[in-house]
Protein backbone atom coordinates (compact mmCIF):
# COMPACT_ATOMS: atom_id res chain seq x y z
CA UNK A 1 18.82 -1.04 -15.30
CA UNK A 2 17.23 -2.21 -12.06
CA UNK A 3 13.29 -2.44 -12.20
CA UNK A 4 13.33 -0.06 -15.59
CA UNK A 5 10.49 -1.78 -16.78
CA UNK A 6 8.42 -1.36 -13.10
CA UNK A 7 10.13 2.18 -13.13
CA UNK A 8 8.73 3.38 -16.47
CA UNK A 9 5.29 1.83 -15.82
CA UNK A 10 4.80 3.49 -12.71
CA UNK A 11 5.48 6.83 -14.35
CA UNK A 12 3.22 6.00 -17.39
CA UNK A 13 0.67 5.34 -14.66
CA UNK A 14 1.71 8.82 -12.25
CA UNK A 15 1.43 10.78 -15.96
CA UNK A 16 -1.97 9.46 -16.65
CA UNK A 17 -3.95 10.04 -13.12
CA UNK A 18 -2.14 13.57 -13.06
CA UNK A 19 -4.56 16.76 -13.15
CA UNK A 20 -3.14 19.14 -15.62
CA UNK A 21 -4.67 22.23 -13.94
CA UNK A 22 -3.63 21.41 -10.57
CA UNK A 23 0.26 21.33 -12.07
CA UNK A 24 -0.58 24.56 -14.32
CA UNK A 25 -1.01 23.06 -17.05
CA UNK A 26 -4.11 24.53 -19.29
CA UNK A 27 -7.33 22.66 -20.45
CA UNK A 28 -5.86 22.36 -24.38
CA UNK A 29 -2.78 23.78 -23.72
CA UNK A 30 0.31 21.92 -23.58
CA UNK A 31 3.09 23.38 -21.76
CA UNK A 32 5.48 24.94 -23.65
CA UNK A 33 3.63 24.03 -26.95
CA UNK A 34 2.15 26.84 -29.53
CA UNK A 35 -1.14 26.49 -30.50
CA UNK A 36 -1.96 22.80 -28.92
CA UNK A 37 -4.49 20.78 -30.10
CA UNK A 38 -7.44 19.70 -27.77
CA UNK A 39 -6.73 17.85 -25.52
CA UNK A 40 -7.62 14.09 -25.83
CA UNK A 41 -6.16 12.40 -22.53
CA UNK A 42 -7.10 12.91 -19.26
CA UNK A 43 -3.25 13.30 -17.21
CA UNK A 44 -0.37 14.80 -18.47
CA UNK A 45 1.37 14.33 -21.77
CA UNK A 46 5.09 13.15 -22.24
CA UNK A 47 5.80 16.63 -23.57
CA UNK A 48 3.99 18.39 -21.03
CA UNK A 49 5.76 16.40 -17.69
CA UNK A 50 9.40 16.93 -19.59
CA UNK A 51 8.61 20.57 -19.67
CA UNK A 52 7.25 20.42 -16.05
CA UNK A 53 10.43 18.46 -15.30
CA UNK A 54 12.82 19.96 -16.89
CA UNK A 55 13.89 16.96 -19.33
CA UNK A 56 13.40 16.26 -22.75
CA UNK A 57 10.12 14.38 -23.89
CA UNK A 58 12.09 11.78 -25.50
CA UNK A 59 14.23 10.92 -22.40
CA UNK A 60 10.78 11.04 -20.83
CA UNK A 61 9.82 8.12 -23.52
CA UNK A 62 12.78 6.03 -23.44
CA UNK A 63 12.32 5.84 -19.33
CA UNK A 64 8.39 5.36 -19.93
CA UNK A 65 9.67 2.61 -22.60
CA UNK A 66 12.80 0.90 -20.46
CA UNK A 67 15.18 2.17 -23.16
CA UNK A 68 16.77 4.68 -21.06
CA UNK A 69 20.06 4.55 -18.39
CA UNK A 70 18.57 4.93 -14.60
CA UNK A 71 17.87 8.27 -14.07
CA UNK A 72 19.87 10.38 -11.09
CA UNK A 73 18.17 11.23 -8.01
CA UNK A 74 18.10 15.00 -9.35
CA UNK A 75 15.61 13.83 -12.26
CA UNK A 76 13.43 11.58 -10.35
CA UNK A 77 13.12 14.60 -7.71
CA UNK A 78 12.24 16.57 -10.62
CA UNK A 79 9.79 14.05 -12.07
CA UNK A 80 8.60 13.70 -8.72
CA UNK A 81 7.93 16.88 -8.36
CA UNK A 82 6.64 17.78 -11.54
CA UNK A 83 4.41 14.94 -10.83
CA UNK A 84 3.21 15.83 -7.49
CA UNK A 85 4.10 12.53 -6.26
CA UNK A 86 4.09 12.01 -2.01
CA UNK A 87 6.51 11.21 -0.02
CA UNK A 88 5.86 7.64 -0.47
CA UNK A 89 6.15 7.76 -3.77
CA UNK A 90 8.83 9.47 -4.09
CA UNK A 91 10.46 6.79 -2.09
CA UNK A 92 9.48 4.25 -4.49
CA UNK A 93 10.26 5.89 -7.28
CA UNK A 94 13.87 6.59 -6.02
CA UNK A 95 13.86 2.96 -5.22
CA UNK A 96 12.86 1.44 -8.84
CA UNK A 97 15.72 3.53 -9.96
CA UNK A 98 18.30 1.90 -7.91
CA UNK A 99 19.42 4.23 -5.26
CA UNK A 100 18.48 2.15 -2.51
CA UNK A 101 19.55 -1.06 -1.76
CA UNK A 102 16.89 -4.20 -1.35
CA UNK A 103 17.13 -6.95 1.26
CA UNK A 104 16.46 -9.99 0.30
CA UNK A 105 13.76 -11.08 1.81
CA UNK A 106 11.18 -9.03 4.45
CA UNK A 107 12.29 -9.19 8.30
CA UNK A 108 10.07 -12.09 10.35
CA UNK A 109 11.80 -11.77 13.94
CA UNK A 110 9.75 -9.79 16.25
CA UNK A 111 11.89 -8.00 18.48
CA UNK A 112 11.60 -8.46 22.32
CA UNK A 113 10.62 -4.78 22.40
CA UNK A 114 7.23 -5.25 20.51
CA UNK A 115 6.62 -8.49 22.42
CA UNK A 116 6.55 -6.52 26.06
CA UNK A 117 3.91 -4.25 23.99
CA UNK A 118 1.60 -6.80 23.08
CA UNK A 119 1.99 -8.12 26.29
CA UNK A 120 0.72 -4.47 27.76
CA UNK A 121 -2.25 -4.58 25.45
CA UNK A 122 -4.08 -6.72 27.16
CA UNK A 123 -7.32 -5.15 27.10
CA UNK A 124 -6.87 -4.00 23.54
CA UNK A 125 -6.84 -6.68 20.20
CA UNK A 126 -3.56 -6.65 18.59
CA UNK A 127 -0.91 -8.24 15.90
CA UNK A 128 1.74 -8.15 14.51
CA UNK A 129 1.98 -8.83 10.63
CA UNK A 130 5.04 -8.50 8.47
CA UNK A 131 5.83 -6.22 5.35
CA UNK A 132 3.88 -8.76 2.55
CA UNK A 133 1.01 -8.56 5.53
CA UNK A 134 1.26 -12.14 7.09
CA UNK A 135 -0.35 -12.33 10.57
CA UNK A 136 3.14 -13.47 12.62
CA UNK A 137 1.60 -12.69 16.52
CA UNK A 138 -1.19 -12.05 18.25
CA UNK A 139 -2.77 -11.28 21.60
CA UNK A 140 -5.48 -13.01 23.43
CA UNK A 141 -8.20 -10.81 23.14
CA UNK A 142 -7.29 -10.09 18.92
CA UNK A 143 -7.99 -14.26 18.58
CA UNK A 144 -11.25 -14.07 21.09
CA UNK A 145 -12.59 -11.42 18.99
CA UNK A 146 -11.82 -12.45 15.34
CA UNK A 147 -10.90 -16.35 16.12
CA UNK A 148 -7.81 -17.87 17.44
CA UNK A 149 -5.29 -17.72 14.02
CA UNK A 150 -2.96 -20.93 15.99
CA UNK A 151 -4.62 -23.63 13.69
CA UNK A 152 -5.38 -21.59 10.85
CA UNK A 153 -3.06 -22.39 7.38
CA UNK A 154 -0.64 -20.08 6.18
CA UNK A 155 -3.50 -18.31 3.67
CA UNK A 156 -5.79 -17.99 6.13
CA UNK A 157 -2.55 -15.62 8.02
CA UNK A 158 -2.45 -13.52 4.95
CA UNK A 159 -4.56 -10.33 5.60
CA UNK A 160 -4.59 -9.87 1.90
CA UNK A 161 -5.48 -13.26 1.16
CA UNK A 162 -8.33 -13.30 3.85
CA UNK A 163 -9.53 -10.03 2.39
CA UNK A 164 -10.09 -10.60 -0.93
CA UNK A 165 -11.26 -14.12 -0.78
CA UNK A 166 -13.65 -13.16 2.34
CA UNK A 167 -11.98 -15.98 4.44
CA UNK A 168 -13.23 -14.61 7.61
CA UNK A 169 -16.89 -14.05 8.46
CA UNK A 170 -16.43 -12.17 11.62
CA UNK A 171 -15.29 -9.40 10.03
CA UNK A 172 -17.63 -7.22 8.07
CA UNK A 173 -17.41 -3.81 5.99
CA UNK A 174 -19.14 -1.13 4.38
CA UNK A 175 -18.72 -0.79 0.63
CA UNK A 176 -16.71 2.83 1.85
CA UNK A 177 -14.64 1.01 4.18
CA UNK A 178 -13.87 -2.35 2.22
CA UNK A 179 -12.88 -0.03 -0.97
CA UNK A 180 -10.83 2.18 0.99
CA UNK A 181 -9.23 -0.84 3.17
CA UNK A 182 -8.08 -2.51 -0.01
CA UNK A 183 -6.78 0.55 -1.73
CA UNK A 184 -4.75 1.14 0.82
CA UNK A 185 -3.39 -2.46 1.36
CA UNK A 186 -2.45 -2.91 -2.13
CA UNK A 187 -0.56 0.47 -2.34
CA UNK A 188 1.20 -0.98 0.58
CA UNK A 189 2.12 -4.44 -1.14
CA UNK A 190 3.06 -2.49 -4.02
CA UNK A 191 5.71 -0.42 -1.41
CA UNK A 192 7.00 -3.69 -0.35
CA UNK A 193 7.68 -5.20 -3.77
CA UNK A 194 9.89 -2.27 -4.31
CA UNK A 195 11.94 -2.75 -0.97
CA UNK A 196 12.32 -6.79 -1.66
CA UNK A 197 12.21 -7.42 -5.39
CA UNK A 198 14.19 -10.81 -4.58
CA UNK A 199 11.68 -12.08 -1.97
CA UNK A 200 10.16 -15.19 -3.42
CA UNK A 201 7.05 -14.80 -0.89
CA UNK A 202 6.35 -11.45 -2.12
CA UNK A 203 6.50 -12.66 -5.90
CA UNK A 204 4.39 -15.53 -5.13
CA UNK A 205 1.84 -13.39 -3.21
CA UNK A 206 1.68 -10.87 -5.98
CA UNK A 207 0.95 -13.94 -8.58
CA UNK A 208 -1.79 -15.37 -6.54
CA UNK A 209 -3.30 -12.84 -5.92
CA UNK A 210 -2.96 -11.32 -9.96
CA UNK A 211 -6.04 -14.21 -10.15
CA UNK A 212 -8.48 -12.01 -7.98
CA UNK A 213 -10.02 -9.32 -10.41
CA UNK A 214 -10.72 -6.59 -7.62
CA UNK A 215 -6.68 -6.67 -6.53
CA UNK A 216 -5.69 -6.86 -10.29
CA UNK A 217 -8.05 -3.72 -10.69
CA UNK A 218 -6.23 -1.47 -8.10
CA UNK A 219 -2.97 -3.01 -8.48
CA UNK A 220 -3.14 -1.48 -11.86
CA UNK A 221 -3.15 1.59 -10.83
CA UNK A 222 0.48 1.56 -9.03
CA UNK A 223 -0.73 3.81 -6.13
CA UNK A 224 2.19 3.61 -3.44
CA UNK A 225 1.68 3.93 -0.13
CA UNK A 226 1.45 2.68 3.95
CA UNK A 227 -1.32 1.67 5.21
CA UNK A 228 -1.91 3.21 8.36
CA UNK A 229 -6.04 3.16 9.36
CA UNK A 230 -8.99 1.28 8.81
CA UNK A 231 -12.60 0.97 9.75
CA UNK A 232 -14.25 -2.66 10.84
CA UNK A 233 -16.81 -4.06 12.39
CA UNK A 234 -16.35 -7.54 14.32
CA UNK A 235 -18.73 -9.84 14.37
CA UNK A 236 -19.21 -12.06 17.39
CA UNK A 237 -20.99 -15.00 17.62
CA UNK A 238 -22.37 -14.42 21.53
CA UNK A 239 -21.89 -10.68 21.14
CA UNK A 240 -22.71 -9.18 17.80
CA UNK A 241 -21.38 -6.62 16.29
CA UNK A 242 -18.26 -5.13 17.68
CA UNK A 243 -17.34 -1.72 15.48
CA UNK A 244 -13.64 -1.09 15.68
CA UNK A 245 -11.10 1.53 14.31
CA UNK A 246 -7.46 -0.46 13.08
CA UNK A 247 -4.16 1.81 14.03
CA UNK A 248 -1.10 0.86 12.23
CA UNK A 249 2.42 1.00 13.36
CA UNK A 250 5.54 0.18 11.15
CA UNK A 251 8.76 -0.39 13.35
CA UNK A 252 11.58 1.15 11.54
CA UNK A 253 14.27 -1.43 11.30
CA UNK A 254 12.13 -4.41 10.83
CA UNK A 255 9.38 -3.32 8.84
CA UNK A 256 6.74 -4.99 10.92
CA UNK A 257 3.33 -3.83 11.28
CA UNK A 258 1.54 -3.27 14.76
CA UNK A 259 -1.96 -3.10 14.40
CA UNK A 260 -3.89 -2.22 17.43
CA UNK A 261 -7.73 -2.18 16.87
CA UNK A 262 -9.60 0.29 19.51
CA UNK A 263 -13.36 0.44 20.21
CA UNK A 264 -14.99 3.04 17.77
CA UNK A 265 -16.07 6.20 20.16
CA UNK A 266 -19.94 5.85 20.82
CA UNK A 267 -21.23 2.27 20.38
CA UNK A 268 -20.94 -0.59 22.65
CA UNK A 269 -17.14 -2.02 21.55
CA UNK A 270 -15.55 -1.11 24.79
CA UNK A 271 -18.07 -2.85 26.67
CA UNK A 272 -17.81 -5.92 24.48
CA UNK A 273 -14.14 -6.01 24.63
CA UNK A 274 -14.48 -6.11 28.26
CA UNK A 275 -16.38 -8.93 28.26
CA UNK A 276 -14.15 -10.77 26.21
CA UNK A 277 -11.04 -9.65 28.17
């Protein structure tokens, strides 16, 4: 029973944040039930998703609990459904229950391909980071405007690390854009745990960072997804503030991440980047 423990957690968690109305459920009414009681939690009940999924509410248990064989594809694209899970969570969800086989340990070559289009970026900050978000290549301009990354140690590569211990104090954030950048990192880590469950770097980030009270907050809350945007402002020390808008690309086979940071439309970033460049 591969990841039956992560599998039924993560559906315990799905259940919970789940809107009853927006799944047709009504306010008091439990699906399928006769005369239900009040309601007293705010998601979905067991009874309620097996209904919804067509499954029985103690099948729905014993997978909540780990007691249960791992489900076929047809019942987690019911429960997925039922749930109103996305694509990317489908994706996980078909993952914890085994129908997808996990590498060992996340990809670290950069392929010659990505190299030519860093190399064409010139006038643009960019880097590469793998799949647990470790900073593996950079361009010139990306280590002029937030500091060359050659000397730094291997936490101070770790865009989650340097995140959520504030290890770099030319970047800054709005409350908005910090809360949203590390929702949407974690649900990304949380992706990648799924896809290398035997990567002992993954683990080990996942531990450290279980220390840090604002990742154990939204790790909690088993949200799955890429992270594909953010909002940031650089801060220079000869030029100030350099407001920037973070683009992420995955590459398919390796599962590296691109990110190319462009100057947000109507300030003075493009004209600062060109004085760096």
């Amino acid at each position: 029973m591969v990841f039956m423990n992560d599998l039924g957690a993560a559906l315990r968690a799905w259940r919970d944040r789940t809107d009853p109305a927006a799944v047709g459920v009504g306010v008091g009414v439990g699906v399928g039930v006769a005369n239900a009681s009040p309601r007293r939690v705010v998601g979905l009940r067991r009874g309620e998703l097996a209904a919804l999924a067509g499954i029985s509410p103690e099948y729905v248990a014993r997978l909540e609990q780990g007691r249960a064989a791992t489900p076929s594809a047809q019942v987690c694209a019911s429960l997925a459904r039922a749930l109103r899970l996305s694509d990317d969570e489908e994706a996980h969800l078909m993952r914890l229950a085994g129908f997808a086989a996990a590498p060992d340990r996340i990809p670290h070559l950069i392929p010659s391909s990505l190299y030519r289009v860093i190399d064409h970026l010139g006038d643009t900050p960019a880097a590469v980071y793998d799949a647990a978000w470790r900073l593996l290549h950079w361009n010139r301009l990306f280590a002029a405007v937030f500091g060359d990354p050659a000397g730094a140690s291997g936490d101070d590569r770790n865009a989650l690390i340097v995140q959520f211990e504030s290890r770099n104090p030319r970047v800054r954030q709005t409350d908005t854009e910090r809360a949203y950048f590390e929702q949407s990192l974690v649900a990304d880590l949380r992706a990648t745990s799924a896809r290398y469950p035997n990567d002992p770097d993954v683990a080990a980030l996942i531990s450290r960072m279980a220390g840090n009270d604002r990742f154990c907050h939204l790790w909690a809350l088993r949200a799955v997804a890429s992270h594909e945007s953010a909002h940031k402002t650089a801060v220079h020390p000869d030029l100030g503030a350099i407001p920037l808008d973070a683009n992420v690309l995955t590459t398919q086979n390796a599962d590296l991440r691109l990110v190319v940071l462009t100057p947000r439309p109507g300030t003075s970033a493009r004209e600062k980047l060109v004085r760096l460049g």
